[in-house]
N, C-alpha and C. Protein backbone atom coordinates (compact mmCIF):
# COMPACT_ATOMS: atom_id res chain seq x y z
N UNK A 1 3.60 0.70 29.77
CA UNK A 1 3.56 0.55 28.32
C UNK A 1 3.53 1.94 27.68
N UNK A 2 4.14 2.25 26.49
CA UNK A 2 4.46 3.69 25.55
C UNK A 2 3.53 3.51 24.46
N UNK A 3 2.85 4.53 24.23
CA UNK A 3 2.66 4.79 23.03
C UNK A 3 2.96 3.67 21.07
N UNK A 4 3.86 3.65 21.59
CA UNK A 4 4.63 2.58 20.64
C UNK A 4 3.53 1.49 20.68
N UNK A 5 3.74 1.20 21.75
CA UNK A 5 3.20 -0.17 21.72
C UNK A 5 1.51 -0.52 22.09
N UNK A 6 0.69 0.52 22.17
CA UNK A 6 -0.33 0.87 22.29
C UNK A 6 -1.13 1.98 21.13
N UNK A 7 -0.04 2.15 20.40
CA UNK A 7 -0.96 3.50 19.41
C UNK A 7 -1.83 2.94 18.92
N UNK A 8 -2.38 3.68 17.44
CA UNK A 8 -3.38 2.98 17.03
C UNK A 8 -2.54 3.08 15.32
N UNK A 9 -3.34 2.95 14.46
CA UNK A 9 -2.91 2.93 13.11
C UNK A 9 -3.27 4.47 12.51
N UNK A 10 -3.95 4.98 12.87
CA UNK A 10 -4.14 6.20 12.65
C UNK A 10 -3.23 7.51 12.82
N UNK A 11 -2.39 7.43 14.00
CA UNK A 11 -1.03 7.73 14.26
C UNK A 11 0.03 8.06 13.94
N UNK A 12 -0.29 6.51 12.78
CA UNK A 12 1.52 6.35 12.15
C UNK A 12 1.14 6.62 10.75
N UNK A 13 0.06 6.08 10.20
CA UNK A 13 -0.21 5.99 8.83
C UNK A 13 0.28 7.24 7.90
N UNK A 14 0.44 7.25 6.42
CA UNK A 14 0.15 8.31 5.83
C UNK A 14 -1.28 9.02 5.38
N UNK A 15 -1.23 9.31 5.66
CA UNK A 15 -3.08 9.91 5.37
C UNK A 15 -3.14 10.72 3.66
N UNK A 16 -4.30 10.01 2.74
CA UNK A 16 -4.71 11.22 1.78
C UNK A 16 -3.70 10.16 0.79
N UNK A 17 -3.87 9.27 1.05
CA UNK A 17 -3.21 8.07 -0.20
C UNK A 17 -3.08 8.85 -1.74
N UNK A 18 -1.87 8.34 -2.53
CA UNK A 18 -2.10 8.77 -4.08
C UNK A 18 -2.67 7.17 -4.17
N UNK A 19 -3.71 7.45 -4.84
CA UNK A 19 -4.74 6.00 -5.68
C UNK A 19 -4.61 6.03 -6.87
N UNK A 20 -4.32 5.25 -7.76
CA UNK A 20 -4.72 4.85 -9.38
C UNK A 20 -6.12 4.24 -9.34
N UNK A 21 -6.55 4.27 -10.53
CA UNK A 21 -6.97 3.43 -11.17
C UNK A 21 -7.01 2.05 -11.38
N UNK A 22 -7.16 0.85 -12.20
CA UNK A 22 -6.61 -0.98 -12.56
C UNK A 22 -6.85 -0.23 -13.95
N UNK A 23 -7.32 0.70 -14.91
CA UNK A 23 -6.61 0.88 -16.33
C UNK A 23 -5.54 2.22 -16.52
N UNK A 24 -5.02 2.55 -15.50
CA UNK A 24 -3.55 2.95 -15.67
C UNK A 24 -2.42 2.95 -15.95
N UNK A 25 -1.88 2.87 -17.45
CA UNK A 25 -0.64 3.03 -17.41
C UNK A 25 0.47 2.18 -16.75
N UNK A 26 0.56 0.81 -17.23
CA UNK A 26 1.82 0.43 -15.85
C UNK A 26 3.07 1.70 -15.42
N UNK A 27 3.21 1.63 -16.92
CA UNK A 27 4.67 3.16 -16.95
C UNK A 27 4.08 4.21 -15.91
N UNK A 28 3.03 4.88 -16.19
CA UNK A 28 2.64 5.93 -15.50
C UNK A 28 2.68 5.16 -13.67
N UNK A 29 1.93 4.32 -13.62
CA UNK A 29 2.35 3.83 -12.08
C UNK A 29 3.34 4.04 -11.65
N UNK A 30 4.64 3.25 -12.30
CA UNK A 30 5.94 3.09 -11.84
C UNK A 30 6.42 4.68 -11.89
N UNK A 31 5.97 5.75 -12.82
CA UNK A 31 6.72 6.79 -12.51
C UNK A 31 5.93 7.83 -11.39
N UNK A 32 4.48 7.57 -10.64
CA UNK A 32 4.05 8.03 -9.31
C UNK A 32 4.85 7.60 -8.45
N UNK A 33 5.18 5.96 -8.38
CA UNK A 33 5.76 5.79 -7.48
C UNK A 33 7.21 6.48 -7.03
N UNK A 34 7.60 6.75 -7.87
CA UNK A 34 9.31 7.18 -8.23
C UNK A 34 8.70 8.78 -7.67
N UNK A 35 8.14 9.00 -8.27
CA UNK A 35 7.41 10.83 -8.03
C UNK A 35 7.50 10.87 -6.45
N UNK A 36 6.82 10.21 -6.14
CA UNK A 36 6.24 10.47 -4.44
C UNK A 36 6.92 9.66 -3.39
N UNK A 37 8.26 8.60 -3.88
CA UNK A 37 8.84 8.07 -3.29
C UNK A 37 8.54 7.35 -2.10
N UNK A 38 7.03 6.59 -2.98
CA UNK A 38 6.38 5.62 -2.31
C UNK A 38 6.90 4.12 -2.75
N UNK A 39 6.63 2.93 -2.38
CA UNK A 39 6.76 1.87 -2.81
C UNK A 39 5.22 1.14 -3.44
N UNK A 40 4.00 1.61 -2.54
CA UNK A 40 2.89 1.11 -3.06
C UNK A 40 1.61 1.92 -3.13
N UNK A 41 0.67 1.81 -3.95
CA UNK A 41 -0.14 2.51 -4.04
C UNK A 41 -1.56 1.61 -4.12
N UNK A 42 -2.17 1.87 -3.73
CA UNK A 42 -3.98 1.99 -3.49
C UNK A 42 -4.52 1.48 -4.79
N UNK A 43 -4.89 0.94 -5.41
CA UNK A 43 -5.87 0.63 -6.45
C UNK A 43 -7.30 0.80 -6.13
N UNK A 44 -7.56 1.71 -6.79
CA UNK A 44 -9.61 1.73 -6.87
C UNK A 44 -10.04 1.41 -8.00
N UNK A 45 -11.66 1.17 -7.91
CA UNK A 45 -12.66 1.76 -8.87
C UNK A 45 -12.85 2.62 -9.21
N UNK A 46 -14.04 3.01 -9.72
CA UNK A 46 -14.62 4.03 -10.54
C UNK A 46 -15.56 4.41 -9.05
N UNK A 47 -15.59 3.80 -8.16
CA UNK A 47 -16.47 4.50 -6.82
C UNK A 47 -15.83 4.95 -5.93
N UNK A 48 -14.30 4.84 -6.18
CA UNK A 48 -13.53 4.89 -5.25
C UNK A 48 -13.18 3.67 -4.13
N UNK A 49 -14.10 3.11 -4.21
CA UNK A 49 -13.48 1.47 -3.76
C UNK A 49 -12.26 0.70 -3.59
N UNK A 50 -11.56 0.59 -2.72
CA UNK A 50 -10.01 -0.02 -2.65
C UNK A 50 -10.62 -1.79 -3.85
N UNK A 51 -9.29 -1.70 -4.75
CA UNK A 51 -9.66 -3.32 -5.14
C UNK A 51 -8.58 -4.15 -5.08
N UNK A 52 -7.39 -3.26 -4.97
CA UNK A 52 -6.00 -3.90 -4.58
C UNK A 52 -4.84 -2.89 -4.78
N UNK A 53 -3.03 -3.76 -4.78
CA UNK A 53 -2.55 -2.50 -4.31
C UNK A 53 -1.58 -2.80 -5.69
N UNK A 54 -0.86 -1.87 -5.72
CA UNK A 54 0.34 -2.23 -7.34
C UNK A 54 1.70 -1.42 -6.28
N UNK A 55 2.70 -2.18 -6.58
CA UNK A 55 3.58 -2.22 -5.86
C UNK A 55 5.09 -2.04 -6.24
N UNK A 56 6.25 -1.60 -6.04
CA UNK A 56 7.35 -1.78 -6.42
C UNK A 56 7.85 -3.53 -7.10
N UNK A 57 7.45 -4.15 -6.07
CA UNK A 57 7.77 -5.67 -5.99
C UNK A 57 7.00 -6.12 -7.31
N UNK A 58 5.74 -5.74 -7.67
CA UNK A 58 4.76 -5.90 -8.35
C UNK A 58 5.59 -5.67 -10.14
N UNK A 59 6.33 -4.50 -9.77
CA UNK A 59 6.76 -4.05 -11.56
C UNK A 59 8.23 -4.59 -11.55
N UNK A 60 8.91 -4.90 -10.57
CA UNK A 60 9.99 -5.53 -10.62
C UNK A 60 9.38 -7.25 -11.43
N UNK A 61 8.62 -7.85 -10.71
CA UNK A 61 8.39 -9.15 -10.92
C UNK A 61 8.09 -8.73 -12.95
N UNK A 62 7.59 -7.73 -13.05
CA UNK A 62 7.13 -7.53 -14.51
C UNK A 62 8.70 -7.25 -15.47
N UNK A 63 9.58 -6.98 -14.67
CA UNK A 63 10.52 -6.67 -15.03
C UNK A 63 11.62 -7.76 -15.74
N UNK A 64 11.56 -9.21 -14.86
CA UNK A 64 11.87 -10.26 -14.58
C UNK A 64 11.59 -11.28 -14.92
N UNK A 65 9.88 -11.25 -15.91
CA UNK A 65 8.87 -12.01 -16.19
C UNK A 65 8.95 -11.59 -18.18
N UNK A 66 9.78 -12.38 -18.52
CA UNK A 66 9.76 -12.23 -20.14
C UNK A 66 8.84 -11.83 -21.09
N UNK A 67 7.60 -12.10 -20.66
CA UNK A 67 6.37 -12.50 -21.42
C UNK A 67 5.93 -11.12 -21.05
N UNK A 68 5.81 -10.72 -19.47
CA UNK A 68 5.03 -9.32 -18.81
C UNK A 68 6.27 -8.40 -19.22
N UNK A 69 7.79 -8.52 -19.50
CA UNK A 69 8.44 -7.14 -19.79
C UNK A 69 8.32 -6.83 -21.42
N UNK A 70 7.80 -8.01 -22.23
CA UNK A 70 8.06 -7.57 -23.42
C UNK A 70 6.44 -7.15 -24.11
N UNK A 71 5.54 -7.28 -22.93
CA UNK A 71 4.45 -6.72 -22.72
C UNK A 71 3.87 -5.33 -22.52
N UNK A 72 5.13 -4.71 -21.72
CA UNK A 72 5.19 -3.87 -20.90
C UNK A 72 4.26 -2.45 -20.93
N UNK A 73 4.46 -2.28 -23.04
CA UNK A 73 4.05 -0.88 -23.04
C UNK A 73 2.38 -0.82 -23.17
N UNK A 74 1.58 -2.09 -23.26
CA UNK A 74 0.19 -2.45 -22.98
C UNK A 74 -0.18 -2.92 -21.84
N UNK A 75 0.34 -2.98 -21.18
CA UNK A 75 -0.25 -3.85 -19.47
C UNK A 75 -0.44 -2.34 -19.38
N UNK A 76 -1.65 -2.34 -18.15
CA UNK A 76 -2.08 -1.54 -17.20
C UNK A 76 -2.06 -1.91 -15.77
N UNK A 77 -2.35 -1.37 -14.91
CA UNK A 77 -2.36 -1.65 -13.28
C UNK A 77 -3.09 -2.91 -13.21
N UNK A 78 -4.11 -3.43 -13.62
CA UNK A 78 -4.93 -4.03 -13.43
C UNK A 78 -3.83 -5.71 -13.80
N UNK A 79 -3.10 -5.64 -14.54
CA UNK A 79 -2.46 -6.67 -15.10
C UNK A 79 -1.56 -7.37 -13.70
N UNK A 80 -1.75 -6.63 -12.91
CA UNK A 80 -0.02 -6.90 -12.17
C UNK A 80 -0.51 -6.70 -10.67
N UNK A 81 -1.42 -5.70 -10.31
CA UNK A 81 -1.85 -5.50 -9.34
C UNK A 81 -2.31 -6.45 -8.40
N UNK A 82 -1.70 -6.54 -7.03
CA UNK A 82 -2.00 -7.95 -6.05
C UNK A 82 -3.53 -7.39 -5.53
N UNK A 83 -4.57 -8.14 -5.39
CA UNK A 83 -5.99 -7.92 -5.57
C UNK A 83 -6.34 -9.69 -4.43
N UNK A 84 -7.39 -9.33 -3.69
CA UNK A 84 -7.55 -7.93 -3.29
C UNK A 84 -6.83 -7.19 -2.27
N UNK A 85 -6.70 -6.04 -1.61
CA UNK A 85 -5.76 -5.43 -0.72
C UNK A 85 -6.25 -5.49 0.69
N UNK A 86 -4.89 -6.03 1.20
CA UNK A 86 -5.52 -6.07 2.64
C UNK A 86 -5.67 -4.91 3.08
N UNK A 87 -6.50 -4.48 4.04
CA UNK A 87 -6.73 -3.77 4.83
C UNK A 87 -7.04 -3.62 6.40
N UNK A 88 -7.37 -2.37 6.48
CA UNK A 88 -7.26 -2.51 8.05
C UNK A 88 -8.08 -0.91 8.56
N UNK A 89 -8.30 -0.75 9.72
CA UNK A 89 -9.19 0.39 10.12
C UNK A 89 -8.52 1.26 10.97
N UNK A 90 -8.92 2.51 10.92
CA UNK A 90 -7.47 3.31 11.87
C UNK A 90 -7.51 3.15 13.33
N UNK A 91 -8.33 2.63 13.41
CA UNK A 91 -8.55 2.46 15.18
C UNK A 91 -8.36 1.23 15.67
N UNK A 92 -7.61 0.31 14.68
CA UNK A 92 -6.94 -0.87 14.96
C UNK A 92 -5.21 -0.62 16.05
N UNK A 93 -4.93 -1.61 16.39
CA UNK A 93 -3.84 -1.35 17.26
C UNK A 93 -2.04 -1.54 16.03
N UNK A 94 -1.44 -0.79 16.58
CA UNK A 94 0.22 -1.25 15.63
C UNK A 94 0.35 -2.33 15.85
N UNK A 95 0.08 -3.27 17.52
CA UNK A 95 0.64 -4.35 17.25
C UNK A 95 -0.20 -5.52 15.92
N UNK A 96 -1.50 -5.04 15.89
CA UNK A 96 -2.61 -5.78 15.30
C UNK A 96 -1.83 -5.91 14.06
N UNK A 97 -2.18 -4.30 13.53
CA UNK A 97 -0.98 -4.06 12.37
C UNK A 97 0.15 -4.72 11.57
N UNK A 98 1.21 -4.93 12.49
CA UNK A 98 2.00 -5.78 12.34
C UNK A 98 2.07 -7.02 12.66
N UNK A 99 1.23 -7.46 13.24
CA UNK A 99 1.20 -9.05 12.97
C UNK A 99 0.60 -9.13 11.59
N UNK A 100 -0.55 -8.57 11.36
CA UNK A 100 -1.18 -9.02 10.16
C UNK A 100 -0.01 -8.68 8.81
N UNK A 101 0.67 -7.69 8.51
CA UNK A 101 1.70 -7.65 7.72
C UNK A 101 2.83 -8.76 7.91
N UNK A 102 2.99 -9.15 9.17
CA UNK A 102 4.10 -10.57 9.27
C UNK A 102 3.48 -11.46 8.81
N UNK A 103 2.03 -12.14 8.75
CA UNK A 103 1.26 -13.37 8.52
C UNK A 103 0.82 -13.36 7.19
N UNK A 104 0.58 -12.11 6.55
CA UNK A 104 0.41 -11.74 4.91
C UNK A 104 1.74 -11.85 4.17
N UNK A 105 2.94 -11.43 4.60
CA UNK A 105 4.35 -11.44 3.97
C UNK A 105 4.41 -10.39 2.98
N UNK A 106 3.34 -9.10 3.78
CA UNK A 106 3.35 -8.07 3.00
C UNK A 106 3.83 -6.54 3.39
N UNK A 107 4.22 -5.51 2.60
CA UNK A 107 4.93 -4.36 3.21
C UNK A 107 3.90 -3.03 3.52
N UNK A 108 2.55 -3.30 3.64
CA UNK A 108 1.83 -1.99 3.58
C UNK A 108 0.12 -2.46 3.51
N UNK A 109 -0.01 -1.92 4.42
CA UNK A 109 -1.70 -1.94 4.55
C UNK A 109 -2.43 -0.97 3.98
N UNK A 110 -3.63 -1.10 3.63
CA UNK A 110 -4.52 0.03 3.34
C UNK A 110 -5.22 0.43 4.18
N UNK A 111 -5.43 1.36 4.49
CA UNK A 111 -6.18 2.22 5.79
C UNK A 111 -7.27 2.49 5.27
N UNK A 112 -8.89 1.85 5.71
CA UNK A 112 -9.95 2.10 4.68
C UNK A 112 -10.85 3.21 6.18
N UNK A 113 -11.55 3.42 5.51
CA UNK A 113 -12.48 4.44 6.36
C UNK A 113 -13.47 3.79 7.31
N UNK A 114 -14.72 4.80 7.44
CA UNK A 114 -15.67 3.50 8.29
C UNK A 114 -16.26 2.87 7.51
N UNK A 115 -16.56 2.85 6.10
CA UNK A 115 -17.13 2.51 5.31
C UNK A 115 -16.16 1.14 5.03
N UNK A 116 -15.18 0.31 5.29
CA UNK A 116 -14.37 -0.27 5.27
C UNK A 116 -13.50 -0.26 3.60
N UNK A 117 -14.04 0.89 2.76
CA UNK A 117 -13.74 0.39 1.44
C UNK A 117 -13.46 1.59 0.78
N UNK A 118 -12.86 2.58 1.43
CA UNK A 118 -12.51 3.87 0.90
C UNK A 118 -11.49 4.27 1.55
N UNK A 119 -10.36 4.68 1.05
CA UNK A 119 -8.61 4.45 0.90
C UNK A 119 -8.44 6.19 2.10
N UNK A 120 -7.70 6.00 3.45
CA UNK A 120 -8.25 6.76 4.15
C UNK A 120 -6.43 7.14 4.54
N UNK A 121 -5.50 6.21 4.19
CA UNK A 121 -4.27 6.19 4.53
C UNK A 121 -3.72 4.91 4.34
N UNK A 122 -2.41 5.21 4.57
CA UNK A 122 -1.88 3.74 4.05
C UNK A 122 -0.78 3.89 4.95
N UNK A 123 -0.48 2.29 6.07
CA UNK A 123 0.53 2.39 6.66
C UNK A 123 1.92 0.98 6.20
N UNK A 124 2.48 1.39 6.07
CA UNK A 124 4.01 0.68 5.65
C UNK A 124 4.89 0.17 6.84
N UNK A 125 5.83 -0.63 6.56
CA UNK A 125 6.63 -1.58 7.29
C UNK A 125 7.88 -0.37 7.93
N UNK A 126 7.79 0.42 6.43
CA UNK A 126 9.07 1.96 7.05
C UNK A 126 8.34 2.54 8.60
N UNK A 127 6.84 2.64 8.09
CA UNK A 127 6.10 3.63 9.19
C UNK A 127 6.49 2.61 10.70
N UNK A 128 6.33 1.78 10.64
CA UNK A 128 6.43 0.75 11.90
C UNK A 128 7.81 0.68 12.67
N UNK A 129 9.31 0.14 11.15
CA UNK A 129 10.79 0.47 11.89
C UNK A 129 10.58 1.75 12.49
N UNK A 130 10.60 2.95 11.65
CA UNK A 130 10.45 4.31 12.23
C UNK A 130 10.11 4.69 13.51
N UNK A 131 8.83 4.13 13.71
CA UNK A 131 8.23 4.15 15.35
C UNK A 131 9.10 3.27 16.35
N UNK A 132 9.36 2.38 15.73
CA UNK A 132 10.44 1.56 16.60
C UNK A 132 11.38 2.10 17.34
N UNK A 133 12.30 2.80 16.32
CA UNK A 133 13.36 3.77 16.89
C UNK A 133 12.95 5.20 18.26
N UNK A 134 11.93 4.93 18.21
CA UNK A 134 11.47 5.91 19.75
C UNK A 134 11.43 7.19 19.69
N UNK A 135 11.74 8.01 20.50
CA UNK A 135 11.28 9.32 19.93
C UNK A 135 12.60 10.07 19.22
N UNK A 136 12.76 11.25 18.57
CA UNK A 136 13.74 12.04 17.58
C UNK A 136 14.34 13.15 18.76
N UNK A 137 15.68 13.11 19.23
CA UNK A 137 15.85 14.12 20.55
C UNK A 137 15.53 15.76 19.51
């Protein structure tokens, strides 16, 4: 067995998450995401607490949704944001990983710390194909 199929989540993840806020700006969201050419981001508290995630899929649906686009320039994160966010611990396994993203029907985990509730990395469905493809000659 490789690496691949034995790593852990810690590995693959991105580490040092960009986090919002739930009274942020939807606009300002959608233009981090575009900034950092992420698809999802971390939602906290005021303690830093993961409370859910706001997502590409998330401002599209706002996009699509008559009532939420003609809303648009008053919604904040909190309006739209899928709550609460799954998560997961870095010393969990990829395969763990990805089952739980196949059984959620979701594209990205939150990587919380030992504290289980503080945003430590975030691993994605890209990070997983990526590893798939094996090593880079």
């Amino acid at each position: 067995m490789d690496e691949r199929t034995t790593g852990t989540v810690a590995r693959l993840m991105t580490p040092q998450p960009i986090v919002v806020r739930a009274d942020l700006p939807l606009a300002r969201a959608a233009a981090l995401l575009d900034e950092h050419r992420v698809s999802g981001l971390p939602v906290v508290d005021a303690e830093g607490a993961v409370i859910g995630v706001v997502s590409q899929t998330d401002l599209l649906h706002a996009r699509t949704t008559g009532a939420l686009w003609s809303a648009w320039p008053g919604l904040a994160v909190r309006h739209l944001m899928t709550s609460p966010a799954v998560t997961i611990g870095p010393e969990a396994s990829l395969d763990e990983a990805a089952r739980l993203m196949e059984a959620r029907h979701i594209h990205r985990l939150v990587v919380t710390g030992t504290d289980g509730r503080t945003p430590i990395g975030v691993l994605s469905v890209s990070d997983l194909v990526r590893d798939m493809r094996g090593p880079r000659p």
